[in-house]
C-alpha atoms as a PDB file:
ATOM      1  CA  UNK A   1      77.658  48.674 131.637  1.00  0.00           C
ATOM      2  CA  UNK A   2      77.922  45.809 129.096  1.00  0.00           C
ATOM      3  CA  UNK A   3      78.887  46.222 125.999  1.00  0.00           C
ATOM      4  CA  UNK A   4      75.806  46.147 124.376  1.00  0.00           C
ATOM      5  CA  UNK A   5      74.747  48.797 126.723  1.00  0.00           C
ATOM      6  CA  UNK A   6      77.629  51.096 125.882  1.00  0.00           C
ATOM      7  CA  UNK A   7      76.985  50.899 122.393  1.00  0.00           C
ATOM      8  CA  UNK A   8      73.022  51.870 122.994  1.00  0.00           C
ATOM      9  CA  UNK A   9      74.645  54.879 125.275  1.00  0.00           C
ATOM     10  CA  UNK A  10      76.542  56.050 122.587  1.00  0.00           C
ATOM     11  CA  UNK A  11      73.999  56.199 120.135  1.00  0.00           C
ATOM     12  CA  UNK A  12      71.904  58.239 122.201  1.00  0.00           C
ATOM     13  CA  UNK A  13      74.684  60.762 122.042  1.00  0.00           C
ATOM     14  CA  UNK A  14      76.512  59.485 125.217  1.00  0.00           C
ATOM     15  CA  UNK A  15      80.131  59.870 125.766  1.00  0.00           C
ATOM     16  CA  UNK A  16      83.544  58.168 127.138  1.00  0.00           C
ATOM     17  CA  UNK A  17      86.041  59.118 129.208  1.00  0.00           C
ATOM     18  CA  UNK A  18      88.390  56.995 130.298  1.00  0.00           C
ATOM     19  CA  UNK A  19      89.700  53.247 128.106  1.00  0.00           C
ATOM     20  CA  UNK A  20      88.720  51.125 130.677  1.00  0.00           C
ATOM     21  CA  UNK A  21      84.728  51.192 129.825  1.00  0.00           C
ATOM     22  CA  UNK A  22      85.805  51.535 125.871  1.00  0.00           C
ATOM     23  CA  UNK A  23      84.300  48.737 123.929  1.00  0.00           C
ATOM     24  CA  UNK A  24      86.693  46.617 121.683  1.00  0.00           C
ATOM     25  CA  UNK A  25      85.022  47.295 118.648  1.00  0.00           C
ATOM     26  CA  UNK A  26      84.964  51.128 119.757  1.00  0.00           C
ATOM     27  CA  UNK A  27      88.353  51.129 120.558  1.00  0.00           C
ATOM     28  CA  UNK A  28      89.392  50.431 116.865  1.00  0.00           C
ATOM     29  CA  UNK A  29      87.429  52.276 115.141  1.00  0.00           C
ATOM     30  CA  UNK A  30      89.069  55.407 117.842  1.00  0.00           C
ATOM     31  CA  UNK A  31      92.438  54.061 117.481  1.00  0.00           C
ATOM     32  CA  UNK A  32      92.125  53.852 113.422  1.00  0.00           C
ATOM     33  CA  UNK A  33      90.748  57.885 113.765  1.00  0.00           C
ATOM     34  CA  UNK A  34      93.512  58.807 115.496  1.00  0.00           C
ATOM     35  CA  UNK A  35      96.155  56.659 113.569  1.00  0.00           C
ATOM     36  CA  UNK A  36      94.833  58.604 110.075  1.00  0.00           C
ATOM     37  CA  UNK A  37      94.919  61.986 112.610  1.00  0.00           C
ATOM     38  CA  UNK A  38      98.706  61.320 113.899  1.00  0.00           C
ATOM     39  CA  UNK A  39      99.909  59.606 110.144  1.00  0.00           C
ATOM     40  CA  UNK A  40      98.822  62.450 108.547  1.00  0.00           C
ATOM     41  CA  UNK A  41      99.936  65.200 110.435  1.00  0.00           C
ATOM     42  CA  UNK A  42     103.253  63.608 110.451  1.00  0.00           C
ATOM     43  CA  UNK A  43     103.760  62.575 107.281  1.00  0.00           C
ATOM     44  CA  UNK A  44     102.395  66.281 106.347  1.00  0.00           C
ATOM     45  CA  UNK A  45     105.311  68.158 108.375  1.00  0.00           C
ATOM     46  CA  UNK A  46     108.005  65.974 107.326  1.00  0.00           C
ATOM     47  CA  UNK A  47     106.750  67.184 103.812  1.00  0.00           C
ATOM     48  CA  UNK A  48     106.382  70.759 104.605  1.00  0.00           C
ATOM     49  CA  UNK A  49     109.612  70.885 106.448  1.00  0.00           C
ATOM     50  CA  UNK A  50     111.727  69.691 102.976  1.00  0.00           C
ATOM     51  CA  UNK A  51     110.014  73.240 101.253  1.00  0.00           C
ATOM     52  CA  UNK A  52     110.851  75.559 104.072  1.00  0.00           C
ATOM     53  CA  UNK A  53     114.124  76.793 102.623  1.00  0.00           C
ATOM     54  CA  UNK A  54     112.237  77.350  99.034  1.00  0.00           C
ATOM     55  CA  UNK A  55     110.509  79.998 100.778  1.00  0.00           C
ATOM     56  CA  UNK A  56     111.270  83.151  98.959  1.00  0.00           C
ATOM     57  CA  UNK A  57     111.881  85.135 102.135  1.00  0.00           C
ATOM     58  CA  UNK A  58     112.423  84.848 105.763  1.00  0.00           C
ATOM     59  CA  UNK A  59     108.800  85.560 107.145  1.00  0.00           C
ATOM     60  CA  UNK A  60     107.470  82.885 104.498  1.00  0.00           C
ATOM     61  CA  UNK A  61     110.023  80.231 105.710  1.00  0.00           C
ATOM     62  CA  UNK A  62     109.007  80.861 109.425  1.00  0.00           C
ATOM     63  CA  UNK A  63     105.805  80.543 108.772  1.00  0.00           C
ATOM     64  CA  UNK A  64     106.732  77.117 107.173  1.00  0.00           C
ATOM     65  CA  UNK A  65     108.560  76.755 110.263  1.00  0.00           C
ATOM     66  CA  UNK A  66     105.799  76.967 112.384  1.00  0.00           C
ATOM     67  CA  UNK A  67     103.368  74.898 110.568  1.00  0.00           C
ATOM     68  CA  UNK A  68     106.065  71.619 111.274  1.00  0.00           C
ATOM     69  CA  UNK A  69     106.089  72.562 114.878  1.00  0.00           C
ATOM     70  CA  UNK A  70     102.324  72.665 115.245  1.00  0.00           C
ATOM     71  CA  UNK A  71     101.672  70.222 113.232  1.00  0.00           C
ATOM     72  CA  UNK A  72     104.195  68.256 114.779  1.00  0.00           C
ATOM     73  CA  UNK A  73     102.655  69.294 118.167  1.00  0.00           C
ATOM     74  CA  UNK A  74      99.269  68.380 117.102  1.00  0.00           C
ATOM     75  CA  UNK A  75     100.122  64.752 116.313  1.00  0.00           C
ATOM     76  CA  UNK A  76     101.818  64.408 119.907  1.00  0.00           C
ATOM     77  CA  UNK A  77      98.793  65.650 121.985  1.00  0.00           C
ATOM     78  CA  UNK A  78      96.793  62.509 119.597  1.00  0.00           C
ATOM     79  CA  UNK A  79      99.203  60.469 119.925  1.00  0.00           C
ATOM     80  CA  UNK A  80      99.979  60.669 124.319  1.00  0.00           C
ATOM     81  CA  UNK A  81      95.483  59.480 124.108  1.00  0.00           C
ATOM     82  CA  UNK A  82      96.519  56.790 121.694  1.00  0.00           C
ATOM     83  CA  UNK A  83      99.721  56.184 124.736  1.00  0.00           C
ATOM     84  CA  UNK A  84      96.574  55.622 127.193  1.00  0.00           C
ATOM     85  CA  UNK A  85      95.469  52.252 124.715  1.00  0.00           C
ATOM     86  CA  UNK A  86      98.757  51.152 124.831  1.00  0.00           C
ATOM     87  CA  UNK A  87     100.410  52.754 121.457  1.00  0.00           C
ATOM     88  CA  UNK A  88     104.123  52.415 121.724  1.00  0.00           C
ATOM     89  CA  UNK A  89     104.708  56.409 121.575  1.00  0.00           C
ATOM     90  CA  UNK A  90     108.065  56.141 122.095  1.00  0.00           C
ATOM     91  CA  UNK A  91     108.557  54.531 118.718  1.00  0.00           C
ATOM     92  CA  UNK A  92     105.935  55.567 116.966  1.00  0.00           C
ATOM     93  CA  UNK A  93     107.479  58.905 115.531  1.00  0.00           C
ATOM     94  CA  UNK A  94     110.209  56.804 114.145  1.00  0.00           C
ATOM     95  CA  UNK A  95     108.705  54.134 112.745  1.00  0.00           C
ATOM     96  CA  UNK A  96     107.430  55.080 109.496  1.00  0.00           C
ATOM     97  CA  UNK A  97     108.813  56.743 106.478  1.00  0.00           C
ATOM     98  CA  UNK A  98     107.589  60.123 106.874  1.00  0.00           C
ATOM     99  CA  UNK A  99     109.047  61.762 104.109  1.00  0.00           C
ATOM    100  CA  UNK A 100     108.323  58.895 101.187  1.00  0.00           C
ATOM    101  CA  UNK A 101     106.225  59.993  98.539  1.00  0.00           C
ATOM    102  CA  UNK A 102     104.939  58.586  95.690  1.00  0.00           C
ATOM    103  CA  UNK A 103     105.449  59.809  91.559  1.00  0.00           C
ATOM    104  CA  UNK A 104     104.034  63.200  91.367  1.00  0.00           C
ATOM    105  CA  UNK A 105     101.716  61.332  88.213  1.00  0.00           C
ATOM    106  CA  UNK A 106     100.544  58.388  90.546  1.00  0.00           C
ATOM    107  CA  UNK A 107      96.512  58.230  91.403  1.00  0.00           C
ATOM    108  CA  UNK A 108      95.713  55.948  94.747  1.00  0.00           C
ATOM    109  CA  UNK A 109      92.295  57.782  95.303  1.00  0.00           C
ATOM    110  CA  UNK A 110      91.631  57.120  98.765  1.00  0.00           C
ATOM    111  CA  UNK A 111      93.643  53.787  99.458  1.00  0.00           C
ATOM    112  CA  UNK A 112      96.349  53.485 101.723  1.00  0.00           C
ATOM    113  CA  UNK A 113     100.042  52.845 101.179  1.00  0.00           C
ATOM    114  CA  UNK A 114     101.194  49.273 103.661  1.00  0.00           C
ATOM    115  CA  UNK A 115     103.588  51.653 105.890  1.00  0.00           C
ATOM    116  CA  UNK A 116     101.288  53.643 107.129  1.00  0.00           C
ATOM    117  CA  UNK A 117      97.450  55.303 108.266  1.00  0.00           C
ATOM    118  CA  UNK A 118      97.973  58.716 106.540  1.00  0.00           C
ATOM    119  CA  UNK A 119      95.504  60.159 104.415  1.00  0.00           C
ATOM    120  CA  UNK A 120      96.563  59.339 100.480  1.00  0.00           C
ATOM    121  CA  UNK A 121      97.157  62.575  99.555  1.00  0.00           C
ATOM    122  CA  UNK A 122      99.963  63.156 101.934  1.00  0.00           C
ATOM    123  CA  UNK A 123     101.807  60.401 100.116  1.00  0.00           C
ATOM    124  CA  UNK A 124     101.955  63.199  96.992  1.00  0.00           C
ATOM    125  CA  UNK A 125     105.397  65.703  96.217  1.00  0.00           C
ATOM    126  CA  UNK A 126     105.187  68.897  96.413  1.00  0.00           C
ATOM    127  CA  UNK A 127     106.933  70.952  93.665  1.00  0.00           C
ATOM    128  CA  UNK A 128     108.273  74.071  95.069  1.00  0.00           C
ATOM    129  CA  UNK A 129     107.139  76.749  97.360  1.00  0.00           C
ATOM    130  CA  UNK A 130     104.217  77.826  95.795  1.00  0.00           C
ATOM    131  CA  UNK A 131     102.551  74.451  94.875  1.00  0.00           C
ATOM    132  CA  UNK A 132     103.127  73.895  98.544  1.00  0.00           C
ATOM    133  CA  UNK A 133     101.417  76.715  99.601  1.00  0.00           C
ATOM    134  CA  UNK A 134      98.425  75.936  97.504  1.00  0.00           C
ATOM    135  CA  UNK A 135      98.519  72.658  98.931  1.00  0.00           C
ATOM    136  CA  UNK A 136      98.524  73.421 102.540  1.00  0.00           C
ATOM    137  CA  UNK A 137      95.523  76.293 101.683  1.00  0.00           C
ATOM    138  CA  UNK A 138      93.615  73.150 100.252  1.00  0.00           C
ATOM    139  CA  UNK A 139      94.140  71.273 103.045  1.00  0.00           C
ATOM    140  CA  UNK A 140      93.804  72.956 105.406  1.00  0.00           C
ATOM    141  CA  UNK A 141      91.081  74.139 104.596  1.00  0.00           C
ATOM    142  CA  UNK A 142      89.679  70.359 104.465  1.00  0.00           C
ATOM    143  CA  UNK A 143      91.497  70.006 107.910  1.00  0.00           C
ATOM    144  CA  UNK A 144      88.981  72.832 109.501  1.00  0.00           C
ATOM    145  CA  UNK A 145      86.213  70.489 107.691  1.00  0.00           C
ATOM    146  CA  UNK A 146      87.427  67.698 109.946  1.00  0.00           C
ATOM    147  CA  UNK A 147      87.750  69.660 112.996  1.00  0.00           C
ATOM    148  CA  UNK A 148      84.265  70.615 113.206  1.00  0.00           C
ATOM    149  CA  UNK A 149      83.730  66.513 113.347  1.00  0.00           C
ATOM    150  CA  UNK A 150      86.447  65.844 115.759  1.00  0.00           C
ATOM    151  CA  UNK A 151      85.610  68.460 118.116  1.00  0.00           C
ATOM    152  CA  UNK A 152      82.357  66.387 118.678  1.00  0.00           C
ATOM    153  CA  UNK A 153      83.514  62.957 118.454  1.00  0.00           C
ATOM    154  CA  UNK A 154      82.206  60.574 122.125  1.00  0.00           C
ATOM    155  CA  UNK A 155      85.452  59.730 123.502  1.00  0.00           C
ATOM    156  CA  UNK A 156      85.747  63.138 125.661  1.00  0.00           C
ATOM    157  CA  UNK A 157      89.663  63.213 125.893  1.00  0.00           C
ATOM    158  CA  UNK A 158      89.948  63.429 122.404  1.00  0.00           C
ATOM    159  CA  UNK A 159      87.239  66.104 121.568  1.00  0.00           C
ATOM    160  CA  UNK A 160      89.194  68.361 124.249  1.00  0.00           C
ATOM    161  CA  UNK A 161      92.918  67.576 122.557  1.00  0.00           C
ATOM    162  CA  UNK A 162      90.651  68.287 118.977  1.00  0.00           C
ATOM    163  CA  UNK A 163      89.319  71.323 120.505  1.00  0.00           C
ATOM    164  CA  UNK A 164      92.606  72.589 121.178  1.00  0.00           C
ATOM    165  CA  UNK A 165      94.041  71.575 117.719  1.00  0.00           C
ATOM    166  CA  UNK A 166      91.092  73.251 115.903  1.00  0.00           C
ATOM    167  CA  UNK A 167      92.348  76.957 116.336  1.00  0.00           C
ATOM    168  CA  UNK A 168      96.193  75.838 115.721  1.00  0.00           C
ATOM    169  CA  UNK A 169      94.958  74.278 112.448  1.00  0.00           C
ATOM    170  CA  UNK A 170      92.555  77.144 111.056  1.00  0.00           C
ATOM    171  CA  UNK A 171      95.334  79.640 111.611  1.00  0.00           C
ATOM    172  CA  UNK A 172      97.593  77.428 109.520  1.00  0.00           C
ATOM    173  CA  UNK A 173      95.071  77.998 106.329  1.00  0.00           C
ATOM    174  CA  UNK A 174      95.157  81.279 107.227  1.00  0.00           C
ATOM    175  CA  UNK A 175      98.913  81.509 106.543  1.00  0.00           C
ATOM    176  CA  UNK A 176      98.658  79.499 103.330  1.00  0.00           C
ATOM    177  CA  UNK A 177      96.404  81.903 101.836  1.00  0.00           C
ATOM    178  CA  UNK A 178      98.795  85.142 102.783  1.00  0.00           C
ATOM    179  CA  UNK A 179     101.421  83.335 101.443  1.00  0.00           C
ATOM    180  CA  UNK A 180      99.710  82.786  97.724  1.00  0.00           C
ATOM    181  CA  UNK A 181      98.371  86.697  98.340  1.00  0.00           C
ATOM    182  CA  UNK A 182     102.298  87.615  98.685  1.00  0.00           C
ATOM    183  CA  UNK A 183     103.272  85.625  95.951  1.00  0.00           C
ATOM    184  CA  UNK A 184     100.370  86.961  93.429  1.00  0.00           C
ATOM    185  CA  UNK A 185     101.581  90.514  94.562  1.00  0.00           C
ATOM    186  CA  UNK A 186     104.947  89.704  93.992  1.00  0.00           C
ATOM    187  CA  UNK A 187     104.660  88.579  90.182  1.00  0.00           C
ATOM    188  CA  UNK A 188     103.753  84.902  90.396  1.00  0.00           C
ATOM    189  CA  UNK A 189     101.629  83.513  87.294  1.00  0.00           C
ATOM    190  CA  UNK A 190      98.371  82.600  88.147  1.00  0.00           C
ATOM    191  CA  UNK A 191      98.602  80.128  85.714  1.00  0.00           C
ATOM    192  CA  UNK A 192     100.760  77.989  87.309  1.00  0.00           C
ATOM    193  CA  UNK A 193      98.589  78.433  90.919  1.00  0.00           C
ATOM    194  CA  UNK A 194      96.139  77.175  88.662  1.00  0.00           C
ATOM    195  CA  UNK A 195      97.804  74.364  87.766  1.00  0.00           C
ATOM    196  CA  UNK A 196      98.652  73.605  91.352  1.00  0.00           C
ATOM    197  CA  UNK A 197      95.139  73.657  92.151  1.00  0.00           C
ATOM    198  CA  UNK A 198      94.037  71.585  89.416  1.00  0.00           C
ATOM    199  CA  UNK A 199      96.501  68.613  90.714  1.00  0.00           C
ATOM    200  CA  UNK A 200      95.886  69.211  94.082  1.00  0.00           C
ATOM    201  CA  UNK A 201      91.500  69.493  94.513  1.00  0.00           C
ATOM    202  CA  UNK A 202      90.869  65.950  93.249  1.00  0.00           C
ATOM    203  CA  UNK A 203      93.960  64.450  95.559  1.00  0.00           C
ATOM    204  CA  UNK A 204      92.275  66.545  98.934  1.00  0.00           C
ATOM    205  CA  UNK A 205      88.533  65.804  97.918  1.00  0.00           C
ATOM    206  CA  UNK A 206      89.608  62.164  97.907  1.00  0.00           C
ATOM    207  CA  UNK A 207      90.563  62.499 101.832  1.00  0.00           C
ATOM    208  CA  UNK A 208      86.789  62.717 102.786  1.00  0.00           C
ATOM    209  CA  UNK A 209      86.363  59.274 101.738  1.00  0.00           C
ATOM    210  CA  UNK A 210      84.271  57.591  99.428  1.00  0.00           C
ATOM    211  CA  UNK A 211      80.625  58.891  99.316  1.00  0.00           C
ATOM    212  CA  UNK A 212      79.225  55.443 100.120  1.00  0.00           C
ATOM    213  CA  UNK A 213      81.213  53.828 103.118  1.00  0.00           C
ATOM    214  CA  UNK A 214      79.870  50.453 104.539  1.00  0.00           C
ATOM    215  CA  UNK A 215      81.422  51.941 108.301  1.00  0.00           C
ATOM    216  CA  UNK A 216      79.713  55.060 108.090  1.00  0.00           C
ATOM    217  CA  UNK A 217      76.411  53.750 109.629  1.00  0.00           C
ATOM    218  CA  UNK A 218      78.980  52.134 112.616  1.00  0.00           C
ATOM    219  CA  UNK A 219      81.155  55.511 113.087  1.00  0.00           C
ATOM    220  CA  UNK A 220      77.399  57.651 113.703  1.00  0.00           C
ATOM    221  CA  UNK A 221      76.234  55.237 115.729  1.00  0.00           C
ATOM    222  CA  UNK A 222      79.225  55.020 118.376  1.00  0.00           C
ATOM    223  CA  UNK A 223      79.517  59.128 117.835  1.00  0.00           C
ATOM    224  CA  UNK A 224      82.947  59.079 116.010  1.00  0.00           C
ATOM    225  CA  UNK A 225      80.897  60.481 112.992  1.00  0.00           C
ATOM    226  CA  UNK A 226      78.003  62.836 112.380  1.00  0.00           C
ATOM    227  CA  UNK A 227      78.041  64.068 108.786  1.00  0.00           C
ATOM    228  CA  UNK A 228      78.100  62.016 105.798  1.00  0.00           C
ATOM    229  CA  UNK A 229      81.418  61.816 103.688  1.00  0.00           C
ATOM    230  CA  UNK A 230      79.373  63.538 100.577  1.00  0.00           C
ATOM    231  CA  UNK A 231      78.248  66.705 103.291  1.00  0.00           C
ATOM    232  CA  UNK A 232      81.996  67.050 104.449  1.00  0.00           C
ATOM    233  CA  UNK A 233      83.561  67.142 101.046  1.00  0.00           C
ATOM    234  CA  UNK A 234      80.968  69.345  99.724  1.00  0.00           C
ATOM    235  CA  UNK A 235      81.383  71.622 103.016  1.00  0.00           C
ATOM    236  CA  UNK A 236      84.974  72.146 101.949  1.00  0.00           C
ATOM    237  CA  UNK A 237      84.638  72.503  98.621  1.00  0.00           C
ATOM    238  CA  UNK A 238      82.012  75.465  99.043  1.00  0.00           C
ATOM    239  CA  UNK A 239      84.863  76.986 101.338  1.00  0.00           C
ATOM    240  CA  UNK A 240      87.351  76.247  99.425  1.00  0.00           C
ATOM    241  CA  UNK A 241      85.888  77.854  96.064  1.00  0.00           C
ATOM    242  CA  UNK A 242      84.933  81.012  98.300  1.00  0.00           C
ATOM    243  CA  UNK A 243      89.251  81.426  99.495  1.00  0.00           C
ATOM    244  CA  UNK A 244      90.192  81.018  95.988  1.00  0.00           C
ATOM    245  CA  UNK A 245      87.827  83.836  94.823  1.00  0.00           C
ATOM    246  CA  UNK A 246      89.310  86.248  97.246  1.00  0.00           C
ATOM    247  CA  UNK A 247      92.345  85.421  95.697  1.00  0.00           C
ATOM    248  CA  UNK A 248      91.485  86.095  92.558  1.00  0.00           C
ATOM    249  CA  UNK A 249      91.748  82.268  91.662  1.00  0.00           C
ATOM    250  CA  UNK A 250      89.165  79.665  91.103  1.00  0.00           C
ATOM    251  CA  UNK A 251      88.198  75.874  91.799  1.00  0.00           C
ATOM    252  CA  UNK A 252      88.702  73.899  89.153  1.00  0.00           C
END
């Protein structure tokens, strides 16, 4: 197929399977998806795995634990597809700053730092265990959002390696919101979870983009893409508000 014919396939809800008939525009707009899918999930353990001694007991820091393995795991199984376009993997993991972070009061919306793809809001602190836990319930939540994009997306290898992510990651928002259960039941003040959510809902809201993107129209029509940014972030928000309700907390 030519080009031009690929890019007709895809629209028509075709897929890809292999990088040798993967257009070169296609191919960047992939490789950029799974750059922000690898950054982020990086840069998000190396964050989580500074908090898992804060936990306040030994089933909350293996929990912790096993989020920075999975999520750590999750950015691999990306990262061997990105291998197959010629990503140095070997020294990828090491090449960026994974832990930097920005001033807790800084406000990049949805730009990008120069080191590297991930999402803004994983260049934000967290302070302490339980505005970590609220954090991770936020995003995760936002994360299942994704998933339900990325298990569709036309390059085949990746919807399977998203398929098998998709599970790992739900079960990881599960976790978040037993740990600020066990923390309410154990005297926290809600005030301060409130606080936490207050900082962090703008800062994950912003990781759905910006509600007019001039690549949107692009992404749908190669098949990386199906909803609109606006649908997405109001997706999570709706499921967001609904697991902070159960708490006994609410969206700001």
């Amino acid at each position: 197929m030519t080009e031009m014919s690929i890019t007709d396939y895809l629209a028509q809800g075709g897929v890809l399977t292999s990088p040798e008939n993967v257009p070169a525009r296609y191919r960047a707009e992939l490789m950029r998806l799974m750059a922000t899918f690898v950054d982020s999930a990086l840069a998000g353990a190396a964050g989580f795995a500074d908090i898992i001694n804060e936990g306040p007991g030994i089933k909350e820091r293996i929990a912790a634990a096993k989020i920075v393995l999975e999520k750590t795991d999750n950015a691999d199984k990306v990262l061997t597809i990105m291998g197959e376009f010629g990503a140095n993997t070997a020294r990828y993991a090491n090449h960026h700053p994974w832990t930097d972070r920005l001033e807790r009061d800084a406000d990049i919306g949805t730009t990008r730092t120069d080191t590297d793809m991930r999402l803004a809001v994983f260049n934000y602190p967290m302070h302490g265990w339980a505005d970590a836990v609220v954090m991770n319930l936020l995003m995760g939540l936002a994360v299942g959002v994704q998933m339900g994009e990325f298990k569709r997306v036309s390059y085949a290898p990746l919807a399977d390696a998203f398929r098998a992510i998709a599970p790992v990651e739900a079960r990881h928002a599960e976790l978040a919101a037993e740990g600020i259960e066990r923390l309410i039941q154990t005297g926290a003040d809600k005030a301060d979870l409130q606080a936490s959510i207050a900082y962090w809902w703008p800062r994950v809201a912003a990781s759905f983009g910006k509600d007019v993107s001039t690549r949107a129209g692009q992404l749908q029509a190669y098949g990386l893409r199906h909803s609109t940014n606006a649908e997405l972030r109001e997706e999570w928000e709706a499921a967001s508000a609904t697991a902070l309700n159960k708490l006994g907390l609410s969206a700001p």
